[in-house]
C-alpha atoms as a PDB file:
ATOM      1  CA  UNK A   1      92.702 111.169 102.151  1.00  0.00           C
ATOM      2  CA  UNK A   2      93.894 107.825 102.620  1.00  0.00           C
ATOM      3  CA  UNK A   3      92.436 104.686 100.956  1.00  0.00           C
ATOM      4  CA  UNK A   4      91.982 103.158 104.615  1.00  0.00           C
ATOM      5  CA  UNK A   5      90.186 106.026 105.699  1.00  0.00           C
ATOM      6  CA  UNK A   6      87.918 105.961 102.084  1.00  0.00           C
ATOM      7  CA  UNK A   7      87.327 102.203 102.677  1.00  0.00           C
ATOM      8  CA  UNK A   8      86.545 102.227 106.464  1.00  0.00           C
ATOM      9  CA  UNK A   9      83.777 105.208 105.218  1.00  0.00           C
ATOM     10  CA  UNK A  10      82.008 103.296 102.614  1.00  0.00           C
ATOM     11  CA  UNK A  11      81.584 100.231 105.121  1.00  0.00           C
ATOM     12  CA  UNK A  12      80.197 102.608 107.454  1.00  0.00           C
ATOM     13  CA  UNK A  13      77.440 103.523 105.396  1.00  0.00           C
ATOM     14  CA  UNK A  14      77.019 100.294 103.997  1.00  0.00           C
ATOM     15  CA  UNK A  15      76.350  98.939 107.825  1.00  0.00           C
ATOM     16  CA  UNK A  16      74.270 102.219 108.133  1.00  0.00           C
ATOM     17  CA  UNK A  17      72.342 101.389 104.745  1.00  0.00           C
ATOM     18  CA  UNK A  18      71.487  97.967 106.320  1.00  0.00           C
ATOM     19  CA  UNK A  19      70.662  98.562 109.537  1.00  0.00           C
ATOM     20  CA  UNK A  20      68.078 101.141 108.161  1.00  0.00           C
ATOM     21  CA  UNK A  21      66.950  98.808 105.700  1.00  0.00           C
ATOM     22  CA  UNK A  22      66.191  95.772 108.264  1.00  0.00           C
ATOM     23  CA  UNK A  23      64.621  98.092 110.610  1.00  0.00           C
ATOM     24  CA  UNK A  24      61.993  99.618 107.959  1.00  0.00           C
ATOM     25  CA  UNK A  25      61.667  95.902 106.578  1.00  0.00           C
ATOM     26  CA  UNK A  26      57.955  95.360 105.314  1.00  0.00           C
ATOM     27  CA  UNK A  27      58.852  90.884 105.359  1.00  0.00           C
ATOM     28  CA  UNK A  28      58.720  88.765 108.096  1.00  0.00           C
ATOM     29  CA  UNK A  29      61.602  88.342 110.615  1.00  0.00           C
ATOM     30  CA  UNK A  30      62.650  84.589 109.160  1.00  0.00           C
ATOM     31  CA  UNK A  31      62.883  85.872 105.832  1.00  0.00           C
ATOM     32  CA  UNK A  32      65.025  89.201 106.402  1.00  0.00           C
ATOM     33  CA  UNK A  33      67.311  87.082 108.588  1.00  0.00           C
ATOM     34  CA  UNK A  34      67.608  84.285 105.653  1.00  0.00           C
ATOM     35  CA  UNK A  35      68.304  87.466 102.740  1.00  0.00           C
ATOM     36  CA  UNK A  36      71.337  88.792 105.370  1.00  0.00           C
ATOM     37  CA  UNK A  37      72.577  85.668 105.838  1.00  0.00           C
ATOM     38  CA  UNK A  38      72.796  84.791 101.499  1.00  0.00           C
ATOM     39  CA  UNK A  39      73.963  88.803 101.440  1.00  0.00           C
ATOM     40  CA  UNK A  40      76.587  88.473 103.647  1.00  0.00           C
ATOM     41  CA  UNK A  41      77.971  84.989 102.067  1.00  0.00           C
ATOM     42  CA  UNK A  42      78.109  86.883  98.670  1.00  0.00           C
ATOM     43  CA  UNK A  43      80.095  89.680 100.752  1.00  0.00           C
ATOM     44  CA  UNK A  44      82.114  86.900 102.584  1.00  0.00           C
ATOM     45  CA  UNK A  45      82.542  84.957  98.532  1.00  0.00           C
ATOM     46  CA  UNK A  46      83.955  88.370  97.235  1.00  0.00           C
ATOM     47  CA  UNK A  47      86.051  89.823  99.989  1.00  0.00           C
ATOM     48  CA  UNK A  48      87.815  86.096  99.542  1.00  0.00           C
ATOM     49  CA  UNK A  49      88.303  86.163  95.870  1.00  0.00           C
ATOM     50  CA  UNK A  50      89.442  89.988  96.126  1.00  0.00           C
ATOM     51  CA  UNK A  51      91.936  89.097  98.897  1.00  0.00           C
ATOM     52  CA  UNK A  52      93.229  85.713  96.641  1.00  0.00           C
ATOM     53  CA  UNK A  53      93.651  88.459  94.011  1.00  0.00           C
ATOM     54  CA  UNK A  54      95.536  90.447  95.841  1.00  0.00           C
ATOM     55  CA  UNK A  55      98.112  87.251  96.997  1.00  0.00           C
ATOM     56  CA  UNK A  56      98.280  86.650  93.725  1.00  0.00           C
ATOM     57  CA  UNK A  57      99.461  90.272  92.975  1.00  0.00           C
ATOM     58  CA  UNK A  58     101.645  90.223  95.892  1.00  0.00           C
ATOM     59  CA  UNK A  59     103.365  86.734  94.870  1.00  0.00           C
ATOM     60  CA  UNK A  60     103.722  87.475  91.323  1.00  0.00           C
ATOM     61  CA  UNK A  61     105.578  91.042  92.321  1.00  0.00           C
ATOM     62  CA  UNK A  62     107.514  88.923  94.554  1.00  0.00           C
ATOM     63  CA  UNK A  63     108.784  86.471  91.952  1.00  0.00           C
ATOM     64  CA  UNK A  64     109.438  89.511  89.871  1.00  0.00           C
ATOM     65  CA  UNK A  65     111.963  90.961  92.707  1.00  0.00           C
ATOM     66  CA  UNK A  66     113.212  87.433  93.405  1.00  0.00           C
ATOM     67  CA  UNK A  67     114.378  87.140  89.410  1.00  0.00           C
ATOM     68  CA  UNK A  68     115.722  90.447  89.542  1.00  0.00           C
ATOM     69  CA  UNK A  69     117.817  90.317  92.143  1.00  0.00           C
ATOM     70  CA  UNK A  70     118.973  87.052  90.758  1.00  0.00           C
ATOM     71  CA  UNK A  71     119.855  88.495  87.660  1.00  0.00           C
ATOM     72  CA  UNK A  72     121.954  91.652  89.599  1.00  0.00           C
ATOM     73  CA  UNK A  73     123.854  88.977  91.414  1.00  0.00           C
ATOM     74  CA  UNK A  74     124.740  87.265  88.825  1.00  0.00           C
ATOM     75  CA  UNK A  75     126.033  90.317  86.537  1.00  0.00           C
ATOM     76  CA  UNK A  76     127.823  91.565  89.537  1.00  0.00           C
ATOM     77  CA  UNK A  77     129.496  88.204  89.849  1.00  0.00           C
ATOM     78  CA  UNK A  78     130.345  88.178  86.034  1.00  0.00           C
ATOM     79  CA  UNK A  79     131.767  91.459  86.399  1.00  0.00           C
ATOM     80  CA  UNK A  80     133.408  90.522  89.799  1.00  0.00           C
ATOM     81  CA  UNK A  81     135.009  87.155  88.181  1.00  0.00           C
ATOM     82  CA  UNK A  82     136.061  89.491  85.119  1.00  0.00           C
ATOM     83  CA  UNK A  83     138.318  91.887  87.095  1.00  0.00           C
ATOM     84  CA  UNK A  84     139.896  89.506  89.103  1.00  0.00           C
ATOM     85  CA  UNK A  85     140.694  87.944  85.166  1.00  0.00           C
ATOM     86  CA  UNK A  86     142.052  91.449  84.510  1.00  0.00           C
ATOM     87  CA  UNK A  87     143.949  91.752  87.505  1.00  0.00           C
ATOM     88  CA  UNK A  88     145.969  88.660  87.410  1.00  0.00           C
ATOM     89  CA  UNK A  89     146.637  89.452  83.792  1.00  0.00           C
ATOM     90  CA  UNK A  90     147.947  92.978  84.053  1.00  0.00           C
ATOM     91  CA  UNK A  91     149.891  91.839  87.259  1.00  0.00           C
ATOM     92  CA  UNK A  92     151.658  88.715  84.683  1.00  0.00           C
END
């Protein structure tokens, strides 16, 4: 099973979990409404820090590629400039 399809599952019953919740709510209207609106900042709060995390991840593997390939090119060059060395020296 994908992740997508584990992830879009556990929001479903978290909406389901809430919606059950509000509706057998023994508080007042005002004061449900106030504790979904502070829940759903501290939702809003993590989903951002989880998704800066994951830039973060992303950018750092990025960097990681970037250096890499930096480093191929330039042993490919070295080995590139050393033939051509070779060549002119075997055809001398």
């Amino acid at each position: 099973m994908s992740s997508g399809k584990v992830l879009l599952g556990v929001l479903a019953g978290v909406a389901a979990g809430a919606l059950v919740g509000i509706l057998f709510a023994p508080e007042k209207g005002s004061d449900t409404r106030k504790k979904i609106s502070r829940k759903g900042e501290d939702y809003v709060d993590a989903l951002k820090e989880k998704f800066n995390d994951l830039i973060d991840t992303v950018s750092e593997k990025f960097d990681k590629v970037k250096e890499d390939a930096t480093e191929f090119a330039e042993q490919a060059r070295a080995q590139a400039n050393g033939a051509e060395k070779n060549a002119k020296t075997a055809s001398n």
